[in-house]
PDB file of N, CA and C in Angstrom:
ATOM      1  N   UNK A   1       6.544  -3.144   5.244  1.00  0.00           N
ATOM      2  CA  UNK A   1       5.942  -1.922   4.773  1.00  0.00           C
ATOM      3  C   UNK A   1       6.347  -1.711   3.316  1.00  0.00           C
ATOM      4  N   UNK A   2       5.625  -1.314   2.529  1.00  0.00           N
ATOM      5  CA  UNK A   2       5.581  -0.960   1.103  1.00  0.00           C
ATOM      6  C   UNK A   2       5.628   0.832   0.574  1.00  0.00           C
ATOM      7  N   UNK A   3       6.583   0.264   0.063  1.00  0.00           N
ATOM      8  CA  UNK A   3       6.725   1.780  -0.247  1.00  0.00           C
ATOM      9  C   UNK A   3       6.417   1.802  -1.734  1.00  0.00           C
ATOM     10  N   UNK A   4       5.793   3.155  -2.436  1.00  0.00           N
ATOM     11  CA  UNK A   4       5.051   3.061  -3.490  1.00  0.00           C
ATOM     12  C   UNK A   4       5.710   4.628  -4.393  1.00  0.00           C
ATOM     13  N   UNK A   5       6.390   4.763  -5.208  1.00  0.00           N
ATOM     14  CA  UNK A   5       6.834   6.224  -5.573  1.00  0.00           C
ATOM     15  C   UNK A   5       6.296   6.658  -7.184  1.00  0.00           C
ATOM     16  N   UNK A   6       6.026   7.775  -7.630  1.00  0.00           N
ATOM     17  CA  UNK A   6       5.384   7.952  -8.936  1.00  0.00           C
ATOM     18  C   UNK A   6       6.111   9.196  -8.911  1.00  0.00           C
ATOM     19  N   UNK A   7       6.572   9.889 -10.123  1.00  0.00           N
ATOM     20  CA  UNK A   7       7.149  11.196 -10.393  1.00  0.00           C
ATOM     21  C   UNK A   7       5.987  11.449 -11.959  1.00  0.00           C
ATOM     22  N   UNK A   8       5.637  13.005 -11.529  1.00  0.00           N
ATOM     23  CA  UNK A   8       5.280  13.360 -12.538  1.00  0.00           C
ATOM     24  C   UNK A   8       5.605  14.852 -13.208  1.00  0.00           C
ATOM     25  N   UNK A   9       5.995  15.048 -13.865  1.00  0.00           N
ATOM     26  CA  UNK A   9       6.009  16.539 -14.707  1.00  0.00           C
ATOM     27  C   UNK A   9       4.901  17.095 -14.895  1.00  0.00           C
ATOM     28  N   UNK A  10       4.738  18.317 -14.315  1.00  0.00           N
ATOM     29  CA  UNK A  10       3.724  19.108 -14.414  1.00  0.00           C
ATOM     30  C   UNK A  10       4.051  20.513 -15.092  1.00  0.00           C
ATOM     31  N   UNK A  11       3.976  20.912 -16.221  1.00  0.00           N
ATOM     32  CA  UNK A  11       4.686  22.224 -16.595  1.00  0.00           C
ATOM     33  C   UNK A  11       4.089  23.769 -16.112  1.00  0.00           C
ATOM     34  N   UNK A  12       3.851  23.910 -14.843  1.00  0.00           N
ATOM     35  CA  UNK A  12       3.783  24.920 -14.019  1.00  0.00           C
ATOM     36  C   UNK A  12       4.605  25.430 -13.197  1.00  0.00           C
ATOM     37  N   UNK A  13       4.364  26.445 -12.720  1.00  0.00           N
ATOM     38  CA  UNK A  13       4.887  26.865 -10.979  1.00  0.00           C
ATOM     39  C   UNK A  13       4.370  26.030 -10.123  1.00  0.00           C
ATOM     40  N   UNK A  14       5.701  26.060  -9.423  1.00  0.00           N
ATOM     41  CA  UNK A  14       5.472  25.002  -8.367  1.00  0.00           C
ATOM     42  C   UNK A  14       4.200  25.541  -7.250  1.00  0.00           C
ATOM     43  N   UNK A  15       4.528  26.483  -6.916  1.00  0.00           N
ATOM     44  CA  UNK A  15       3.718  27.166  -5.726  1.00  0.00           C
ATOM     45  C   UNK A  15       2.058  27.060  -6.585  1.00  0.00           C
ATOM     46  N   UNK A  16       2.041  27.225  -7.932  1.00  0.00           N
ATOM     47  CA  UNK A  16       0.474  27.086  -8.371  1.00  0.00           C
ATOM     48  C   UNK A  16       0.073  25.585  -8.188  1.00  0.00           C
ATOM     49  N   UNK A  17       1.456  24.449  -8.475  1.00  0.00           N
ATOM     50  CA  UNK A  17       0.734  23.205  -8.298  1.00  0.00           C
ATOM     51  C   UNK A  17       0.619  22.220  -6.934  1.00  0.00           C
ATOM     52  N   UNK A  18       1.587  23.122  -6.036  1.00  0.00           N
ATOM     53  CA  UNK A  18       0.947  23.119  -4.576  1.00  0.00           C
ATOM     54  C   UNK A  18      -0.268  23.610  -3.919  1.00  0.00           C
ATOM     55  N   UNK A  19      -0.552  24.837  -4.595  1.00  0.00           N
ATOM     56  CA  UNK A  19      -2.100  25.176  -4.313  1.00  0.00           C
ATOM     57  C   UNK A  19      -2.927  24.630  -4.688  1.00  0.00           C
ATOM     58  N   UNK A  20      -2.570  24.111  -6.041  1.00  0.00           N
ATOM     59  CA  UNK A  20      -4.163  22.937  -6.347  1.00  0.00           C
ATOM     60  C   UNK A  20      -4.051  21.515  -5.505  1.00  0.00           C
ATOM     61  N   UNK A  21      -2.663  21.151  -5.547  1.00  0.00           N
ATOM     62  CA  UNK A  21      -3.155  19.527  -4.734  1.00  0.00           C
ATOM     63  C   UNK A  21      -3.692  20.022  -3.122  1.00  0.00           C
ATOM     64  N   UNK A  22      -3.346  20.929  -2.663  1.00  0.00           N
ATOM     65  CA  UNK A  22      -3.687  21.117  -0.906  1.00  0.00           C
ATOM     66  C   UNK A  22      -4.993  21.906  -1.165  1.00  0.00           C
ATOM     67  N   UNK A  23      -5.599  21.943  -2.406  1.00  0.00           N
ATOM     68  CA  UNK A  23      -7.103  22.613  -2.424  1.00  0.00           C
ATOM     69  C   UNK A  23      -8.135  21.320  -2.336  1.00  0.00           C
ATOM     70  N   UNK A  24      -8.625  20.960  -1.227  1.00  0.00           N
ATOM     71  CA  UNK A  24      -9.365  19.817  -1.116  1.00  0.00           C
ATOM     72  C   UNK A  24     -10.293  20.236  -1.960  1.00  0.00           C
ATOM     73  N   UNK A  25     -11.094  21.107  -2.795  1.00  0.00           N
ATOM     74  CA  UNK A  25     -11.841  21.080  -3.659  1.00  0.00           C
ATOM     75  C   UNK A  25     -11.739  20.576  -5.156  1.00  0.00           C
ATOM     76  N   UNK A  26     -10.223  20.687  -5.300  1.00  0.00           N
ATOM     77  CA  UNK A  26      -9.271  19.627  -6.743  1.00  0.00           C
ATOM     78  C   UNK A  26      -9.723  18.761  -6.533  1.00  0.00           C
ATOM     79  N   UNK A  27      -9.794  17.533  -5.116  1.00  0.00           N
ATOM     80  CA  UNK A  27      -8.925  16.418  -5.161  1.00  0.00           C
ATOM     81  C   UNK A  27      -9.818  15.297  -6.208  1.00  0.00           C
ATOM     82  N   UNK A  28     -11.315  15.701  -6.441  1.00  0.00           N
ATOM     83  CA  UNK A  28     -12.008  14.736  -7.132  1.00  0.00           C
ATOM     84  C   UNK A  28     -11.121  14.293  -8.638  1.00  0.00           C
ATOM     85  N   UNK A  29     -10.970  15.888  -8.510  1.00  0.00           N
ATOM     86  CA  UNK A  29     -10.217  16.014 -10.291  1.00  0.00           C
ATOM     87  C   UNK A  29      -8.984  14.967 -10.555  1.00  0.00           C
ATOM     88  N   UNK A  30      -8.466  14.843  -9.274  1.00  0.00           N
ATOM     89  CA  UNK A  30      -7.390  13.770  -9.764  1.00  0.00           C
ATOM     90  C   UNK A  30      -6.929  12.316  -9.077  1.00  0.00           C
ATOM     91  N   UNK A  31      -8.761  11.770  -8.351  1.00  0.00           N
ATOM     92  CA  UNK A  31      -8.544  11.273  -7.322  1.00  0.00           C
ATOM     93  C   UNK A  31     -10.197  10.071  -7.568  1.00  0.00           C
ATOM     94  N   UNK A  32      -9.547   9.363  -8.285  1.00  0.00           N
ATOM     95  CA  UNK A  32     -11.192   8.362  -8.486  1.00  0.00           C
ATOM     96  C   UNK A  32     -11.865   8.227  -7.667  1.00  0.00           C
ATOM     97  N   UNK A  33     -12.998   7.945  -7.629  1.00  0.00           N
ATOM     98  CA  UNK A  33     -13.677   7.255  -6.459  1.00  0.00           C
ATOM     99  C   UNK A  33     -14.024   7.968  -5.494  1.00  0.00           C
ATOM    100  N   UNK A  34     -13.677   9.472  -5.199  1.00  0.00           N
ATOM    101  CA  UNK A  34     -13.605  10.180  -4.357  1.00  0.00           C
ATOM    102  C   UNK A  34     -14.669  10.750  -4.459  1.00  0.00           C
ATOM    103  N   UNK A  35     -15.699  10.776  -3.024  1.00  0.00           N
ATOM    104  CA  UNK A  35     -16.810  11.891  -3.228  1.00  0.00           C
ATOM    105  C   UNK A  35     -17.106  13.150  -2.601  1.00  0.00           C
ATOM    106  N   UNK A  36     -16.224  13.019  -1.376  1.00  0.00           N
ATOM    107  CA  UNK A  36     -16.081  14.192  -0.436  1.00  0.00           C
ATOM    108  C   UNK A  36     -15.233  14.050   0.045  1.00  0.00           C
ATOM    109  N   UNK A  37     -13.952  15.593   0.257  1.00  0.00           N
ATOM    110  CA  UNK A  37     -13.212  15.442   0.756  1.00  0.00           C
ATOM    111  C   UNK A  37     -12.695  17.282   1.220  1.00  0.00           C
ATOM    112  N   UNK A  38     -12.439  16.996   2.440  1.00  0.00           N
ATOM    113  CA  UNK A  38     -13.151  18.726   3.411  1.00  0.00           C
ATOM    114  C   UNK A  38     -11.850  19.083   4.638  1.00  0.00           C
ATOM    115  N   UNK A  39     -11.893  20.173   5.146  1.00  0.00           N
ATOM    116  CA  UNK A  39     -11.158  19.914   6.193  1.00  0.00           C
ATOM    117  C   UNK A  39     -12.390  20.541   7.505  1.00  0.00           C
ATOM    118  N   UNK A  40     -11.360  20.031   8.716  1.00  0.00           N
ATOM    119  CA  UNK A  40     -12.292  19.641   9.775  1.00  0.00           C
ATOM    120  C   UNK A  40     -11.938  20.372  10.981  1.00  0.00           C
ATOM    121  N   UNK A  41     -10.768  21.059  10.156  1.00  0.00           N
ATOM    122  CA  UNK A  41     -10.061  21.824  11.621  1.00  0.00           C
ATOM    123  C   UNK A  41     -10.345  23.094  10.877  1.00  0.00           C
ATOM    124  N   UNK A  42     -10.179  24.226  12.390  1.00  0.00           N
ATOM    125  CA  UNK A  42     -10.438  25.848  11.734  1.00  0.00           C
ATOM    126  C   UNK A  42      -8.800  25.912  11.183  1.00  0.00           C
ATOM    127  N   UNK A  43      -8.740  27.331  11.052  1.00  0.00           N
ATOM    128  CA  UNK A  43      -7.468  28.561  10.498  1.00  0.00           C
ATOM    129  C   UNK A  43      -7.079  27.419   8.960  1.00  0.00           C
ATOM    130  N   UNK A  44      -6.108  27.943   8.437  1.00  0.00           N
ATOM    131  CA  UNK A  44      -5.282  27.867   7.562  1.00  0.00           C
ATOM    132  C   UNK A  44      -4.365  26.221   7.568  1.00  0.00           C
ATOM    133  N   UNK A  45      -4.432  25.438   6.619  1.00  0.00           N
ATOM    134  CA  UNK A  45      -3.555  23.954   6.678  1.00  0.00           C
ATOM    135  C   UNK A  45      -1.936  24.622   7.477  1.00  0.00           C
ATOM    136  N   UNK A  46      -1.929  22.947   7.874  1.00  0.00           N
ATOM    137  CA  UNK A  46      -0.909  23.367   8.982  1.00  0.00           C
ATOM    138  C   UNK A  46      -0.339  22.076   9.438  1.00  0.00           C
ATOM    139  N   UNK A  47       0.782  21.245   9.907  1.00  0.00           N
ATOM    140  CA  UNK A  47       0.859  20.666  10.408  1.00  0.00           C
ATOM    141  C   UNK A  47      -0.064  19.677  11.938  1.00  0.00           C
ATOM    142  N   UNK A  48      -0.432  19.117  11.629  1.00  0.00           N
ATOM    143  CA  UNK A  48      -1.559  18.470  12.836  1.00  0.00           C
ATOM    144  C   UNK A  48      -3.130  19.000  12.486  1.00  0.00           C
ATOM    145  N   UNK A  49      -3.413  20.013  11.386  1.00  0.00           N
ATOM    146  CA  UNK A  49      -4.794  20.223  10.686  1.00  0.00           C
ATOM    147  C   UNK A  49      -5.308  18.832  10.292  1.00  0.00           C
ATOM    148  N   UNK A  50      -6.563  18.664  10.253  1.00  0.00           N
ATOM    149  CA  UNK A  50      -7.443  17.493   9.852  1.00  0.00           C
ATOM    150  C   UNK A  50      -8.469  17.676   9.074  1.00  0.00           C
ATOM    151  N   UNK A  51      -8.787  16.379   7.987  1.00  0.00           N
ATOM    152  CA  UNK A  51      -9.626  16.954   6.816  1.00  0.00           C
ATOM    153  C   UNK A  51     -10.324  15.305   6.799  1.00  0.00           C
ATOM    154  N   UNK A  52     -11.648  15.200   6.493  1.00  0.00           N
ATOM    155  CA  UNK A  52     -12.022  13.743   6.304  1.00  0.00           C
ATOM    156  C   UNK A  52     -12.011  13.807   4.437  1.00  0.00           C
ATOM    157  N   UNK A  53     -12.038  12.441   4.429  1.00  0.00           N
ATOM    158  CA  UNK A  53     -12.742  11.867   2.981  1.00  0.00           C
ATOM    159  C   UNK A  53     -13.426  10.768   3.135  1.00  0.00           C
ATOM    160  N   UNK A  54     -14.153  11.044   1.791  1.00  0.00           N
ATOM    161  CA  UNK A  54     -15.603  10.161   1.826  1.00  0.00           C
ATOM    162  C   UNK A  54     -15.135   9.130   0.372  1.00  0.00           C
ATOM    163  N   UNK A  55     -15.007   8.126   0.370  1.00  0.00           N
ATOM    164  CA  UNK A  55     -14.455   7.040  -0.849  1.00  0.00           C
ATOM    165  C   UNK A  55     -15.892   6.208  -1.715  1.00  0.00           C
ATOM    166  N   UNK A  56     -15.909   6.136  -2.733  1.00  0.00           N
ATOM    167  CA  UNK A  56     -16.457   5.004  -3.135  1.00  0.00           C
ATOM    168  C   UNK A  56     -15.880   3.745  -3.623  1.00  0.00           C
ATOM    169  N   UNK A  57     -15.861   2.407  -2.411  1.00  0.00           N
ATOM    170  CA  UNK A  57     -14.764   1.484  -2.958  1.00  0.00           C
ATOM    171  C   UNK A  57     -15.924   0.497  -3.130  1.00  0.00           C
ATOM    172  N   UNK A  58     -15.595  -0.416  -4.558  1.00  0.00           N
ATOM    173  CA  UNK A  58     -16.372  -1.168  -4.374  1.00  0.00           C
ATOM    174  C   UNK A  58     -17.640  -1.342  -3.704  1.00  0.00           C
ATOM    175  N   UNK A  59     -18.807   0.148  -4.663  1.00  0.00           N
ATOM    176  CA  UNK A  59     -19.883   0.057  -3.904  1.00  0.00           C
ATOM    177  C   UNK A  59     -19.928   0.123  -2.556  1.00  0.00           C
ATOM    178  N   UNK A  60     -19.289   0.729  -1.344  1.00  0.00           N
ATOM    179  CA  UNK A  60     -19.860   1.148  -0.487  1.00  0.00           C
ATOM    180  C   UNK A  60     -18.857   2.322   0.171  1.00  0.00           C
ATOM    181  N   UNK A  61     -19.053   2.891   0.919  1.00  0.00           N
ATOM    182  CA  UNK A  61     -18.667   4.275   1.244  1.00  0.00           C
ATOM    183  C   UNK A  61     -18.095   4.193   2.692  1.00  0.00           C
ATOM    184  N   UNK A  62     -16.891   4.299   2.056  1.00  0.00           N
ATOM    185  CA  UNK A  62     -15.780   4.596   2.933  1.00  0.00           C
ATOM    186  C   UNK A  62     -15.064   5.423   3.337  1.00  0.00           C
ATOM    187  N   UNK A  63     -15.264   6.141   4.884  1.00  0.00           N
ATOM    188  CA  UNK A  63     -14.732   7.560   5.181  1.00  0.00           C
ATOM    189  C   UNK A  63     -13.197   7.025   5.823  1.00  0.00           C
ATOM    190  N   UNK A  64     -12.245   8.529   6.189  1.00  0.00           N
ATOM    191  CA  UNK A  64     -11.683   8.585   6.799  1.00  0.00           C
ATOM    192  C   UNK A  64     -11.108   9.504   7.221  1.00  0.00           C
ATOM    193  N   UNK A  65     -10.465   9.892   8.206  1.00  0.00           N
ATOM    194  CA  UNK A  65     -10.257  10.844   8.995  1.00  0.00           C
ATOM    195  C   UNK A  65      -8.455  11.251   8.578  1.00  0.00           C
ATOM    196  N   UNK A  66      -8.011  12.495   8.297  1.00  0.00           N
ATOM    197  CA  UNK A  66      -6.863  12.302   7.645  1.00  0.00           C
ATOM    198  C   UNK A  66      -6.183  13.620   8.642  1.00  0.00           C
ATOM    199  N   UNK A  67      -4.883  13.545   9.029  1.00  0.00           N
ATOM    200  CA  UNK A  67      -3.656  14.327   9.437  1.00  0.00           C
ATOM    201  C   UNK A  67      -3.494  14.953   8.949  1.00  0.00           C
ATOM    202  N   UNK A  68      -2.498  16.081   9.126  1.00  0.00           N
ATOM    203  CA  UNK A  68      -1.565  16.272   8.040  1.00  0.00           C
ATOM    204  C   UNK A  68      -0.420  16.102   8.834  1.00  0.00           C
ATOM    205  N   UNK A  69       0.874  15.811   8.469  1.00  0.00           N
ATOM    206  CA  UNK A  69       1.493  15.406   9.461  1.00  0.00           C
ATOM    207  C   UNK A  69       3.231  16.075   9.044  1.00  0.00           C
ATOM    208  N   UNK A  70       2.500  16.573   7.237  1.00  0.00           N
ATOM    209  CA  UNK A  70       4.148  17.571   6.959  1.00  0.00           C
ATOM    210  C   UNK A  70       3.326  18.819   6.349  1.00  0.00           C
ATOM    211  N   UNK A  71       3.873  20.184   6.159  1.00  0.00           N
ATOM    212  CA  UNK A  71       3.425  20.976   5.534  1.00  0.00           C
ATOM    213  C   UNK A  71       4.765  22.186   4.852  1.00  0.00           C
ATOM    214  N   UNK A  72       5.245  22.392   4.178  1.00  0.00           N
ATOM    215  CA  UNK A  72       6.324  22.968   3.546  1.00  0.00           C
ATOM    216  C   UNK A  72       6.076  23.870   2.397  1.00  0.00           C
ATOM    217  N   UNK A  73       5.345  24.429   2.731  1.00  0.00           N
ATOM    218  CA  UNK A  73       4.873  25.147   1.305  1.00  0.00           C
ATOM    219  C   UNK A  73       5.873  25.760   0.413  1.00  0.00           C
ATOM    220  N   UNK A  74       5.923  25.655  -0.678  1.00  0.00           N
ATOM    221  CA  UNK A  74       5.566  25.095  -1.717  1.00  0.00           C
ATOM    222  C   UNK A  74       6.275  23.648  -2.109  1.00  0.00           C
ATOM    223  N   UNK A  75       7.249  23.002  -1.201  1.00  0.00           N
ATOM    224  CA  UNK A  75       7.606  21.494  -1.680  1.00  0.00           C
ATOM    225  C   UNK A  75       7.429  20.487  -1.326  1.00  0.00           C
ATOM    226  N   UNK A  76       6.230  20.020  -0.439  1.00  0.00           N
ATOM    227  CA  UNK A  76       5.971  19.435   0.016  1.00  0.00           C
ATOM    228  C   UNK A  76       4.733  19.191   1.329  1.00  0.00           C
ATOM    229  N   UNK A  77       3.764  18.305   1.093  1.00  0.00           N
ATOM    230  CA  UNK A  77       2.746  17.949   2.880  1.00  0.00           C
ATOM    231  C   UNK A  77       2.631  16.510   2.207  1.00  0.00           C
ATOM    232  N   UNK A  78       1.967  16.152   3.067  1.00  0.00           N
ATOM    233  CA  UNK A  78       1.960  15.045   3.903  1.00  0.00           C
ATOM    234  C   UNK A  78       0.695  14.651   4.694  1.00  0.00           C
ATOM    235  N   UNK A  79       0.295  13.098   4.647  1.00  0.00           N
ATOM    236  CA  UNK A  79      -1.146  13.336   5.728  1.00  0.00           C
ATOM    237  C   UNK A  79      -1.243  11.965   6.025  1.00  0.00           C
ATOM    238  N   UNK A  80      -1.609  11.628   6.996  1.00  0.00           N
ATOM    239  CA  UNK A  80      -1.697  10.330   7.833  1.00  0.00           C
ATOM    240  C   UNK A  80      -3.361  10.090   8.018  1.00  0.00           C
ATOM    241  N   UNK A  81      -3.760   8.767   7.790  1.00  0.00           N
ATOM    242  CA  UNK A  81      -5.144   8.347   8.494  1.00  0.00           C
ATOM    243  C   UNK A  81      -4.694   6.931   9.045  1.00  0.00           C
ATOM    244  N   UNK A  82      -4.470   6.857  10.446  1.00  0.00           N
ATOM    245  CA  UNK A  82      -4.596   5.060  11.065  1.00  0.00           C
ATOM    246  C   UNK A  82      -2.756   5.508  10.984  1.00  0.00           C
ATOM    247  N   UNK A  83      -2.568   3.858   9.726  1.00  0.00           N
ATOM    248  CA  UNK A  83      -1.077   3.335   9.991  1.00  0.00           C
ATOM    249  C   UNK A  83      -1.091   3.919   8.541  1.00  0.00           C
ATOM    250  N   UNK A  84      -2.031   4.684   7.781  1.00  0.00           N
ATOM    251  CA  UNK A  84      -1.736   5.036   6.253  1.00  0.00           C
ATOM    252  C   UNK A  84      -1.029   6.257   5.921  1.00  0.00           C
ATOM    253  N   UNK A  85       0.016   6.294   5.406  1.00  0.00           N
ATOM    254  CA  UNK A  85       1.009   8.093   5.424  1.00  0.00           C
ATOM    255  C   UNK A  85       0.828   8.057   3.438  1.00  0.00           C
ATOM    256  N   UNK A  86       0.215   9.824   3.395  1.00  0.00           N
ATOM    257  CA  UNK A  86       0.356   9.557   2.350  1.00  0.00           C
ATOM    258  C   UNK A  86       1.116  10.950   1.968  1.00  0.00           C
ATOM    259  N   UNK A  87       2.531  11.356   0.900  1.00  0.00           N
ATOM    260  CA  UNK A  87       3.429  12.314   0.796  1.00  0.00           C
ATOM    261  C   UNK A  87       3.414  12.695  -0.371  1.00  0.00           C
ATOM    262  N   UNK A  88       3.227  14.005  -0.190  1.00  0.00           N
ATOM    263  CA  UNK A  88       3.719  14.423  -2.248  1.00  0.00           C
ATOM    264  C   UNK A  88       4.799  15.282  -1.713  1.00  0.00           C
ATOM    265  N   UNK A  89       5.865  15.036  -2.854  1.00  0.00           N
ATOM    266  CA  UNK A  89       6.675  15.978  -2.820  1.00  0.00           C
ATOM    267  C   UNK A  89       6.323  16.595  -4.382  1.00  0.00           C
ATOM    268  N   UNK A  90       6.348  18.282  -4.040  1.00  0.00           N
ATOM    269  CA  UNK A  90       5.919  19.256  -4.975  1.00  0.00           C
ATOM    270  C   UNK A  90       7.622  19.525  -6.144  1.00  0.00           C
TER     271      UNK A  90
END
């Protein structure tokens, strides 16, 4: 298994730059290739909430069905599709 880590400085409040990455309406803004990406469950994000995305890889369109599988507001979620975990820490 591969583990992959990036740190970035963002000169905001944290709690404002947790609201934009968990706003699936951002994610195009910082997320190539991306053409839709929604959630699929009712109420409020949450641990075990579900959201699909729609990809453009190499010309053809690739969905997937995504977890969330941490939620910590404001330092942290988390979201799983398959064997794929993907984590920001805020």
């Amino acid at each position: 298994m591969y583990k992959l880590e990036k740190s970035v400085f963002i000169n905001r409040p944290q709690q404002e730059v947790f609201d934009f990455v968990t706003n699936l309406a951002n994610d195009a803004q910082y997320q190539s290739g991306l053409e839709l990406s929604e959630w699929t469950s009712d109420g409020p994000p949450a641990i075990g909430s579900t959201h699909k995305v729609v990809r453009n890889l190499l010309e053809r369109k690739v969905e997937a069905a995504m977890e969330v599988t941490s939620w910590d507001p404001p330092n942290q979620w988390g979201n799983k599709t398959g064997s794929v975990r993907r984590h920001a820490k805020i």
